[in-house]
C-alpha atoms as a PDB file:
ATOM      1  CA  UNK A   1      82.147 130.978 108.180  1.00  0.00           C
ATOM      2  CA  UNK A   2      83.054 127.361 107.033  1.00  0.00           C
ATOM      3  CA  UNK A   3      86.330 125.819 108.143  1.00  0.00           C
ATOM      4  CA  UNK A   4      87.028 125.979 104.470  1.00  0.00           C
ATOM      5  CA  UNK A   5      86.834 129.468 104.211  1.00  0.00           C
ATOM      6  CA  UNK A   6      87.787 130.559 107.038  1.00  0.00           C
ATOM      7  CA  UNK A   7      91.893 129.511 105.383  1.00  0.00           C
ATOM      8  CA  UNK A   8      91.328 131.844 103.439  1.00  0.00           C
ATOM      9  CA  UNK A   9      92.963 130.168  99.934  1.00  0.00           C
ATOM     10  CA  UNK A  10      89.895 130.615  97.733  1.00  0.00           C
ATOM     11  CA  UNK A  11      90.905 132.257  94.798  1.00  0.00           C
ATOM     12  CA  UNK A  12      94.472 131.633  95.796  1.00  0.00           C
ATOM     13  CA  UNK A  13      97.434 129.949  93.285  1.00  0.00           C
ATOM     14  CA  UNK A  14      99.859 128.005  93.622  1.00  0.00           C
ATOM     15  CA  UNK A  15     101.971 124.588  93.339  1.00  0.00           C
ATOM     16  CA  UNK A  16     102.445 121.588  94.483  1.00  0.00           C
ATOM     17  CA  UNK A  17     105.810 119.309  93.152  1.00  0.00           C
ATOM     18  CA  UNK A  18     105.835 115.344  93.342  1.00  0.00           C
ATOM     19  CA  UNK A  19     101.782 115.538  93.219  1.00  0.00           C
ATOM     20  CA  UNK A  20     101.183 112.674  91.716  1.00  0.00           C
ATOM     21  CA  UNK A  21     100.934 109.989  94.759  1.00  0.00           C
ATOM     22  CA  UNK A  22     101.252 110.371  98.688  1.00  0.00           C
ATOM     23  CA  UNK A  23     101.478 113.393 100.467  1.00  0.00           C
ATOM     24  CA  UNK A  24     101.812 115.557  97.302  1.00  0.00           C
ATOM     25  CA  UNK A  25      98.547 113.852  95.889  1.00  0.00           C
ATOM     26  CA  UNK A  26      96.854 114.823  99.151  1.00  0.00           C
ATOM     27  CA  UNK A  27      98.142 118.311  99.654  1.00  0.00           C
ATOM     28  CA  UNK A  28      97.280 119.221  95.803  1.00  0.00           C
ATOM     29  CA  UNK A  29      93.396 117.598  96.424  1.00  0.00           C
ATOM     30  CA  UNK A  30      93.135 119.548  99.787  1.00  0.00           C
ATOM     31  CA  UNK A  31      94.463 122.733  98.460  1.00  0.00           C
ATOM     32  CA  UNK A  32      91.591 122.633  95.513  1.00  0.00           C
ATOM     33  CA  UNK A  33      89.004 121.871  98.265  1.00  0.00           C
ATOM     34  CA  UNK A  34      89.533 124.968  99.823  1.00  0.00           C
ATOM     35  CA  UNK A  35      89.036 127.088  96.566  1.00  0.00           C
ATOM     36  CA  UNK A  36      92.928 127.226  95.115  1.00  0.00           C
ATOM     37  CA  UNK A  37      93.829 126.795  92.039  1.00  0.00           C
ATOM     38  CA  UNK A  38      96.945 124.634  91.624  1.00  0.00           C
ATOM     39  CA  UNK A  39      99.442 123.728  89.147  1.00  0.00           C
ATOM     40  CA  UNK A  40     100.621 119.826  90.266  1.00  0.00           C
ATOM     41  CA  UNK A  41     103.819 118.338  88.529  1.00  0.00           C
ATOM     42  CA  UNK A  42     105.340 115.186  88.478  1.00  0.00           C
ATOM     43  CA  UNK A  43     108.078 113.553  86.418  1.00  0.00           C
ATOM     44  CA  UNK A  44     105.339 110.569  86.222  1.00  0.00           C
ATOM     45  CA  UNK A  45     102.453 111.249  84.071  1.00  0.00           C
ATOM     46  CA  UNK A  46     100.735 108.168  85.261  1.00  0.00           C
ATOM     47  CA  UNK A  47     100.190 109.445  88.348  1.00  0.00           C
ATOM     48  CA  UNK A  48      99.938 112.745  87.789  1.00  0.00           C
ATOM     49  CA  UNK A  49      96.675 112.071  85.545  1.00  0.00           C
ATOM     50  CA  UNK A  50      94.977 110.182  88.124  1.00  0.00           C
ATOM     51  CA  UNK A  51      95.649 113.137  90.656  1.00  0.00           C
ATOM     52  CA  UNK A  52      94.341 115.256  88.282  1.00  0.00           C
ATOM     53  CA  UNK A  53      91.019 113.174  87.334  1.00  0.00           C
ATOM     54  CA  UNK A  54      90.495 113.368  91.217  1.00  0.00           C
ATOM     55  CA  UNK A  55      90.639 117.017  91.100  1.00  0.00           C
ATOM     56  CA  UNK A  56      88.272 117.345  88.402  1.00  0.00           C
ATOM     57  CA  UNK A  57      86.052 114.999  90.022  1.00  0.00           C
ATOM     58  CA  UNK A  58      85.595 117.631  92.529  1.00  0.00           C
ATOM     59  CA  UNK A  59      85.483 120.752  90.520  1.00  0.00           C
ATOM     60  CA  UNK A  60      88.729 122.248  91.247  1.00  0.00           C
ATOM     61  CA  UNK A  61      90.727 124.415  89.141  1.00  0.00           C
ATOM     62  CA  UNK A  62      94.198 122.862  88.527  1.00  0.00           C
ATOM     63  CA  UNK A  63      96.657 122.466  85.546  1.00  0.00           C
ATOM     64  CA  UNK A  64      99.526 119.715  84.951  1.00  0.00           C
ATOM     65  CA  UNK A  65     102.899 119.801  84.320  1.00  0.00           C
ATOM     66  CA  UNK A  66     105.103 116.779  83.918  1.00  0.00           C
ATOM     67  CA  UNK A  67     108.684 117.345  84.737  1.00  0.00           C
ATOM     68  CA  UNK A  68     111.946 116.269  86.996  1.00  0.00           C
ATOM     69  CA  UNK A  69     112.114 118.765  90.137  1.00  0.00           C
ATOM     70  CA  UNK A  70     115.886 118.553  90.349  1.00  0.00           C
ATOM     71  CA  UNK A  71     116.388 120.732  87.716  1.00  0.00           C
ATOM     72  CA  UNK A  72     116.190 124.483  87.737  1.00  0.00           C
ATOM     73  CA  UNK A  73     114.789 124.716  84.027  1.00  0.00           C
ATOM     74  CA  UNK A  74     111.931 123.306  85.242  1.00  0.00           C
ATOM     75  CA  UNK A  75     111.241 125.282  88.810  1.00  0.00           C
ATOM     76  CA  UNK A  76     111.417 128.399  86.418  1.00  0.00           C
ATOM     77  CA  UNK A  77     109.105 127.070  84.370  1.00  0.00           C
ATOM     78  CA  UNK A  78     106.704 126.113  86.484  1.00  0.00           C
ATOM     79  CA  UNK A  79     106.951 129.039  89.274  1.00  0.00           C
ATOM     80  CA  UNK A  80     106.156 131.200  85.698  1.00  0.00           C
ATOM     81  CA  UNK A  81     103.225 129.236  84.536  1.00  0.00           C
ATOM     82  CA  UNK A  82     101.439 129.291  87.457  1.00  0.00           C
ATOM     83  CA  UNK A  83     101.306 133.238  87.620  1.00  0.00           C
ATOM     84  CA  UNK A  84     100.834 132.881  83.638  1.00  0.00           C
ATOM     85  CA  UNK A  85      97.432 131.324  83.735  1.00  0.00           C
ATOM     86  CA  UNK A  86      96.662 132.939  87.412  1.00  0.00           C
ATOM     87  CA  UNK A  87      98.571 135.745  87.808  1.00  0.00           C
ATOM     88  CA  UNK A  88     100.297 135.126  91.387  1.00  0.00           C
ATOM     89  CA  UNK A  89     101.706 132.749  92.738  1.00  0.00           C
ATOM     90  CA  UNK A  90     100.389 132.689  96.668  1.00  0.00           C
ATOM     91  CA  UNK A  91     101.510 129.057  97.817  1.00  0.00           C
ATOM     92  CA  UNK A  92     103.917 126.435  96.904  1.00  0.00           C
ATOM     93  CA  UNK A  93     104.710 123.645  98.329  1.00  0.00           C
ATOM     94  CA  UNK A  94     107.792 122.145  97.504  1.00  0.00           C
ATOM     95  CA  UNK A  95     107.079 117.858  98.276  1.00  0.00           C
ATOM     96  CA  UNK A  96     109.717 116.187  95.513  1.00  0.00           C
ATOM     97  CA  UNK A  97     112.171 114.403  97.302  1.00  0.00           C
ATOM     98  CA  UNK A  98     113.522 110.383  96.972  1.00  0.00           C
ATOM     99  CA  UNK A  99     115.020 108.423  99.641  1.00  0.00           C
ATOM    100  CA  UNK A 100     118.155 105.976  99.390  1.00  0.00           C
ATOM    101  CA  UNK A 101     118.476 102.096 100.285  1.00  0.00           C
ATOM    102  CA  UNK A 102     119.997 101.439 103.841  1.00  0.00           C
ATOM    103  CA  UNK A 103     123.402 100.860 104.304  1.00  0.00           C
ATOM    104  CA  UNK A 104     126.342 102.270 106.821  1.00  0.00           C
ATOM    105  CA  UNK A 105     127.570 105.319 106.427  1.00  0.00           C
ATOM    106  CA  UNK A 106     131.012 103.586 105.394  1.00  0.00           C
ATOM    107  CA  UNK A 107     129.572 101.429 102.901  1.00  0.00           C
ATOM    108  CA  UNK A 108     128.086 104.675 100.882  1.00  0.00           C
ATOM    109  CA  UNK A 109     128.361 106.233  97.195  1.00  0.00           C
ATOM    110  CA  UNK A 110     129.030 109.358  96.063  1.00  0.00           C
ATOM    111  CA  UNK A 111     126.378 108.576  93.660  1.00  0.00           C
ATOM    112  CA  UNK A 112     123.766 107.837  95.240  1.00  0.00           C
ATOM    113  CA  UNK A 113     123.960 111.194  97.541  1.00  0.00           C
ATOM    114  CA  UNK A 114     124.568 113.503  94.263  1.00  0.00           C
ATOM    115  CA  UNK A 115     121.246 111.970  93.379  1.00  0.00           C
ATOM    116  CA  UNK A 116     119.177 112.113  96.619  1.00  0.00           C
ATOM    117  CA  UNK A 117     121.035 116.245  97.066  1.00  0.00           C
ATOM    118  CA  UNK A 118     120.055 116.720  93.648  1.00  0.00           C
ATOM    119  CA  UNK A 119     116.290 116.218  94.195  1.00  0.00           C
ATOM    120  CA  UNK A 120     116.035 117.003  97.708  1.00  0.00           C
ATOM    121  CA  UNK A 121     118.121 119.808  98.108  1.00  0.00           C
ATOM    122  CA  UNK A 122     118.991 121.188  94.988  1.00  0.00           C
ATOM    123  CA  UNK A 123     115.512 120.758  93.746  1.00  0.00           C
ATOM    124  CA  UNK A 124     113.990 122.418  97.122  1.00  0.00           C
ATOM    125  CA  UNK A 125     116.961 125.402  96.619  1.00  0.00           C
ATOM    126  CA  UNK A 126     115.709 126.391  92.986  1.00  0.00           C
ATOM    127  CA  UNK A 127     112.126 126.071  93.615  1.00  0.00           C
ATOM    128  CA  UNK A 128     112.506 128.329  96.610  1.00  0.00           C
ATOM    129  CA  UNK A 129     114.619 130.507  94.647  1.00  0.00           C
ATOM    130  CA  UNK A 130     112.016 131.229  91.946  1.00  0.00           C
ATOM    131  CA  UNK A 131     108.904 131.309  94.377  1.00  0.00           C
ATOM    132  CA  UNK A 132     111.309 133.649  96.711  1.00  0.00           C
ATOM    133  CA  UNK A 133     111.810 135.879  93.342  1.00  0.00           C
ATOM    134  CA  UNK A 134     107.708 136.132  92.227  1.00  0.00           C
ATOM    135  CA  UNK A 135     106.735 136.268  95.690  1.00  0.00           C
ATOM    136  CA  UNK A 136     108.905 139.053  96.404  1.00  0.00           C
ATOM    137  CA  UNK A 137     107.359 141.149  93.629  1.00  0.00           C
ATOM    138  CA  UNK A 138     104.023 140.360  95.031  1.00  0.00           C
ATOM    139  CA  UNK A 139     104.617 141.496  98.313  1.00  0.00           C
ATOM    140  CA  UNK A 140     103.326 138.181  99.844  1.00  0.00           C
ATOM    141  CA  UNK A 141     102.769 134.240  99.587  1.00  0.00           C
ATOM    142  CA  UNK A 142     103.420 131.431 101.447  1.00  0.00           C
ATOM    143  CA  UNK A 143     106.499 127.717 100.993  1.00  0.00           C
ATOM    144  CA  UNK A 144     105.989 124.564 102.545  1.00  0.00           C
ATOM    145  CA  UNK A 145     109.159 122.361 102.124  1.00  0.00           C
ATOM    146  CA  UNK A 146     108.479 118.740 102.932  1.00  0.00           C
ATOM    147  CA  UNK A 147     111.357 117.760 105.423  1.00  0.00           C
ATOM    148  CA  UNK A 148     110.987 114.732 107.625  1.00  0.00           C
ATOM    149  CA  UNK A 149     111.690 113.768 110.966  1.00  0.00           C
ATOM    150  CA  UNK A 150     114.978 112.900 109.597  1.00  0.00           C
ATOM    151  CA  UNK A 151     115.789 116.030 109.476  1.00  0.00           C
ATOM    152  CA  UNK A 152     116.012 116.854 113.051  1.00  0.00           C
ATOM    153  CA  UNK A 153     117.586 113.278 114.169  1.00  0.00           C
ATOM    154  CA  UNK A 154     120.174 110.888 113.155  1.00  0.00           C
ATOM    155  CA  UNK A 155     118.699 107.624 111.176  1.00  0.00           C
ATOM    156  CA  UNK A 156     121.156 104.922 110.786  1.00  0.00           C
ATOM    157  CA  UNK A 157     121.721 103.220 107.178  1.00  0.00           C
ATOM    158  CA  UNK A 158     120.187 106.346 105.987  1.00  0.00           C
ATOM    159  CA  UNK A 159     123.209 109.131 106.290  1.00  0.00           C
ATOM    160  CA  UNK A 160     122.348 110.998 102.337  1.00  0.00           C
ATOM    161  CA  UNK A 161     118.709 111.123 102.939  1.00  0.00           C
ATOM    162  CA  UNK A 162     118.985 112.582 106.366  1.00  0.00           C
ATOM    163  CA  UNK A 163     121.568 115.029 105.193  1.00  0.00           C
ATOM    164  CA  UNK A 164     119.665 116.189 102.515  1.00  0.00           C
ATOM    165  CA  UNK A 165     116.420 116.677 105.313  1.00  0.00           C
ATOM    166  CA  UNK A 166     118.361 118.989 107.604  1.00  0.00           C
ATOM    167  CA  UNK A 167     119.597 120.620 104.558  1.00  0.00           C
ATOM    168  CA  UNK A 168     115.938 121.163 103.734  1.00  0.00           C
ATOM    169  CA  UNK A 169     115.077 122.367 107.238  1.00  0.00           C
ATOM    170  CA  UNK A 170     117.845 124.676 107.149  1.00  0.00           C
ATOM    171  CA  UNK A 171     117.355 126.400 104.520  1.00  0.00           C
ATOM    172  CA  UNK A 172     113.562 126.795 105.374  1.00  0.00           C
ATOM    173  CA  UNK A 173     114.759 128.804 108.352  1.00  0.00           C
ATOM    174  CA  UNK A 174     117.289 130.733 106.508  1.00  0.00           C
ATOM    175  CA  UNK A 175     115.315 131.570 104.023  1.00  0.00           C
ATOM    176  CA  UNK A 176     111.647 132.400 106.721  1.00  0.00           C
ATOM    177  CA  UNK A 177     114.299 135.098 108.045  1.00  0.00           C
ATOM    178  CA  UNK A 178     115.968 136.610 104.749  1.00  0.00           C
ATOM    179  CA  UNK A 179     112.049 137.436 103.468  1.00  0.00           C
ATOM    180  CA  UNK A 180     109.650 137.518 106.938  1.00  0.00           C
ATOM    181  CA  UNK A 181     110.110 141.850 106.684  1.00  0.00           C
ATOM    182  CA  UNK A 182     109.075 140.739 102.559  1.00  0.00           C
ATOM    183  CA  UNK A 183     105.794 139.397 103.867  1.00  0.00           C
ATOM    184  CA  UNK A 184     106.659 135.993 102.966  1.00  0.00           C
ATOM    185  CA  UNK A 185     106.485 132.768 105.007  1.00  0.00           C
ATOM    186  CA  UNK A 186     108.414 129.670 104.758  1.00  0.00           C
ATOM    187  CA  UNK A 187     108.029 126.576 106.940  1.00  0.00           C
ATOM    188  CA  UNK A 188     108.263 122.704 106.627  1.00  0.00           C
ATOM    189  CA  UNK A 189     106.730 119.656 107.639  1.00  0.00           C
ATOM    190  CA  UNK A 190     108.813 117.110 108.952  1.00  0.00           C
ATOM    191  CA  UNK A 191     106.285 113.895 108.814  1.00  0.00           C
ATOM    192  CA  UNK A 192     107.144 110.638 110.562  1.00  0.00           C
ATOM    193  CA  UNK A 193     106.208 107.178 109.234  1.00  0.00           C
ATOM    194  CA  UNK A 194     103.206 108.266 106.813  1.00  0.00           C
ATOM    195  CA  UNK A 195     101.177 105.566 104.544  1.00  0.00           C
ATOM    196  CA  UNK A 196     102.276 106.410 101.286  1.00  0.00           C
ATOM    197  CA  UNK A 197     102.206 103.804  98.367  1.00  0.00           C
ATOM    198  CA  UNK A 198     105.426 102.368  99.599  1.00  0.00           C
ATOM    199  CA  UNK A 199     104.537 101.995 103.321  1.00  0.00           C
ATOM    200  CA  UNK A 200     100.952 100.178 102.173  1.00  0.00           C
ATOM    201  CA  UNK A 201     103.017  97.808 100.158  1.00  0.00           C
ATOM    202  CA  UNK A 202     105.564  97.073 102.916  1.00  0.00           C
ATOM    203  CA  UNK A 203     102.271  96.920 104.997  1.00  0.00           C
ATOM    204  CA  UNK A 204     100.820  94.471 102.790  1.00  0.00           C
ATOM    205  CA  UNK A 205     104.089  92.230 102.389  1.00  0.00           C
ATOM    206  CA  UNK A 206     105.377  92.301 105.927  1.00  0.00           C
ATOM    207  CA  UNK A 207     102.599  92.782 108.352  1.00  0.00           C
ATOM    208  CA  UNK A 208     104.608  91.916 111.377  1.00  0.00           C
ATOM    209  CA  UNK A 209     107.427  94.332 110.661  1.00  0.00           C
ATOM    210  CA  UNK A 210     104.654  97.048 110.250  1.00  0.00           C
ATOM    211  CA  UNK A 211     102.624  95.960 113.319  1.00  0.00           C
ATOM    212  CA  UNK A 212     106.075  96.320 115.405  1.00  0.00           C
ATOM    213  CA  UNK A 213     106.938  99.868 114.134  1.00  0.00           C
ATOM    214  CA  UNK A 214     102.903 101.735 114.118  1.00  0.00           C
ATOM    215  CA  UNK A 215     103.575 100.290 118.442  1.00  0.00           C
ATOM    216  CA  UNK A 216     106.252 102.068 118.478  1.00  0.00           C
ATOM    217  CA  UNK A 217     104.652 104.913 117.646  1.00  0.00           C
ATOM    218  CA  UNK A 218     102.625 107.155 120.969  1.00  0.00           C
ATOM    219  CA  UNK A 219      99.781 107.546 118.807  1.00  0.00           C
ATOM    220  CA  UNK A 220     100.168 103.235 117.938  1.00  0.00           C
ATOM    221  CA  UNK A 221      99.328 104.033 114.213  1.00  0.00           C
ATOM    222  CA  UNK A 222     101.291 105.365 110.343  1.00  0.00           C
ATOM    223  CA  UNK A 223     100.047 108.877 109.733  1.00  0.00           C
ATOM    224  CA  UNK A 224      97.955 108.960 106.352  1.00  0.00           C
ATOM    225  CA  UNK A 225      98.864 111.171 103.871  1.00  0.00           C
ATOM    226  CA  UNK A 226      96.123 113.629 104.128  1.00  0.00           C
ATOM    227  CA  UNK A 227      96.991 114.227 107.452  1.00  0.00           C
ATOM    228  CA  UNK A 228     100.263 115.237 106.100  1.00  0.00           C
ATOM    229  CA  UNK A 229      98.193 117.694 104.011  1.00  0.00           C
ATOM    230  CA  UNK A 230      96.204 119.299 105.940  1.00  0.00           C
ATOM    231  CA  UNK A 231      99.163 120.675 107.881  1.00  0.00           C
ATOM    232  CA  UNK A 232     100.399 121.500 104.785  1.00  0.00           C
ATOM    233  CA  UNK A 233      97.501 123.576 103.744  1.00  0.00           C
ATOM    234  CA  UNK A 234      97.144 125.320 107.002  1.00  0.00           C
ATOM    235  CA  UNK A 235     100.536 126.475 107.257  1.00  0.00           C
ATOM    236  CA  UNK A 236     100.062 128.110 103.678  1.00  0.00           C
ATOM    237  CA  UNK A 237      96.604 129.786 105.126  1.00  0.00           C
ATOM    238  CA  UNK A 238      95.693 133.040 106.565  1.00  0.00           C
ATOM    239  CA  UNK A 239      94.948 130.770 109.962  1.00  0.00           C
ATOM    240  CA  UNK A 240      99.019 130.528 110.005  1.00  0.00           C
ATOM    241  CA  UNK A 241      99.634 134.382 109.267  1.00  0.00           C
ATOM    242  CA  UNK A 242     102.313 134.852 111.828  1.00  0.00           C
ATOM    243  CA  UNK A 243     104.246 131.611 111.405  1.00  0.00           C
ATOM    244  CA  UNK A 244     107.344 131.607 109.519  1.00  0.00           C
ATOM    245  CA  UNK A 245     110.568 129.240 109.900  1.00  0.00           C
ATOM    246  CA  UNK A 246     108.686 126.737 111.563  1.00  0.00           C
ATOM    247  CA  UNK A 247     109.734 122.558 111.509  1.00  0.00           C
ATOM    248  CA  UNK A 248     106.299 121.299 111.985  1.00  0.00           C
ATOM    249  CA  UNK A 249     106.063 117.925 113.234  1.00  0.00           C
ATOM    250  CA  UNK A 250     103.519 115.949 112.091  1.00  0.00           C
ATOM    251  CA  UNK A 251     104.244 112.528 113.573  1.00  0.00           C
ATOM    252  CA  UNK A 252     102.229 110.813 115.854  1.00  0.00           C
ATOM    253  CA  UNK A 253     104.334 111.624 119.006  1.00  0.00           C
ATOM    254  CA  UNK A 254     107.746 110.194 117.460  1.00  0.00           C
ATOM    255  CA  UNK A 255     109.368 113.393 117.810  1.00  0.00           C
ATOM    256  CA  UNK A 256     108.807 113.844 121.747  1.00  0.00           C
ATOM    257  CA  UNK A 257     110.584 110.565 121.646  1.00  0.00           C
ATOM    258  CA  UNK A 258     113.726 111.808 119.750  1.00  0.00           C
ATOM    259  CA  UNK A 259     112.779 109.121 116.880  1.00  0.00           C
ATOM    260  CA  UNK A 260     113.675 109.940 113.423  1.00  0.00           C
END
């Protein structure tokens, strides 16, 4: 049996959010590499398109759906697309999420947090909730909420995005023991420092800085995102069959170190 196989996702359906760069971009390649067919959305088309030219590069089964993650209109739609063209839906993973610029907690804007809750919490809540619903009916599937190391530590200058992270790991657990009897599994990854777009360009404009924090990492290097997505894809995979409310770490050693 190939390792690809042996995950047991061929035939499979599912989503992936935000799957138009990074870690969403990797999980939605690795997922059609192992035989699923995936509906990716984005509320960029740019990238969305060249994730999806990638796919079809390889021969994967996929379809596209442009939209903003934060609202619930569009986690209905696309939890009822997928089992429109498929059928089921047997895996999501639920990646969209947006960060916030650093400043003290003191110094902070209602704003700014109704946006970063709205994506990353709000967004995660109504995806799960529609997934939870189909899933249910189903008997079976499988969520993968990205979190982030943030979400188990304190970050400083970063108070709304690390709220929003527990928020995300909390109600992965909540919701892994509401449906585990349902024979439905939720878990998250928490990634540390992972080369995404905006890391490369930071990496690219300030190789110092970066040289100082991949150090300061056990494993002295960023995590890339298909690292990110293979953990991803495992988790949703018959290899992880009796894990459920699980904050995976998937950092390089930062979290042994109580880094965020």
């Amino acid at each position: 049996m190939t390792e690809t196989n042996s995950l047991g996702l061929a035939g499979k359906n599912g989503l992936v959010t935000a799957a138009g760069d990074g870690i969403g971009r990797a999980s939605a390649l690795a997922f059609a590499a192992a035989g699923a067919r995936v509906l990716i959305s984005d509320i960029a088309p740019e990238g969305l398109e060249e994730t999806a030219r990638l796919i079809r590069e390889t021969g994967g089964t996929f379809e596209t759906l442009i939209g903003d993650a934060s609202l619930e209109s569009v986690a209905e739609e696309t939890v009822a697309r997928v089992v429109e063209l498929w059928g089921s839906l047997d895996f999501a993973h639920n990646n969209a999420g947006i960060g916030t610029a650093n400043s003290p907690f003191a110094d902070q804007d209602r704003a700014a947090w109704e946006r970063v809750f709205s994506v990353n919490v709000f967004g995660t809540m109504t995806f799960m909730k529609h997934e939870l619903r189909q899933m249910e009916k189903q008997g079976s599937g499988a969520i993968v909420n990205t979190a982030s190391m943030a979400g188990k530590n304190g970050s400083p200058g970063l108070s709304a995005y690390v709220a929003s992270k527990w928020a995300v790991n909390g109600m992965t657990q909540t919701a892994a023991l509401e449906y585990a009897a349902k024979g439905i599994r939720v878990n998250s990854i928490c990634p540390g420092a992972t080369l995404t777009t905006a890391l490369r360009n930071w990496k690219a404009s300030s190789p110092d800085a970066y040289d100082a924090v991949a150090a300061s990492i056990p494993m002295r290097r960023m995590g890339e995102p298909e690292e990110q997505a293979a953990a991803v894809v495992w988790l949703c995979s018959a290899q992880a069959s009796y894990i459920t409310g699980t904050l995976l770490n998937v950092e390089g050693g930062d979290g042994i170190l109580g880094k965020p």
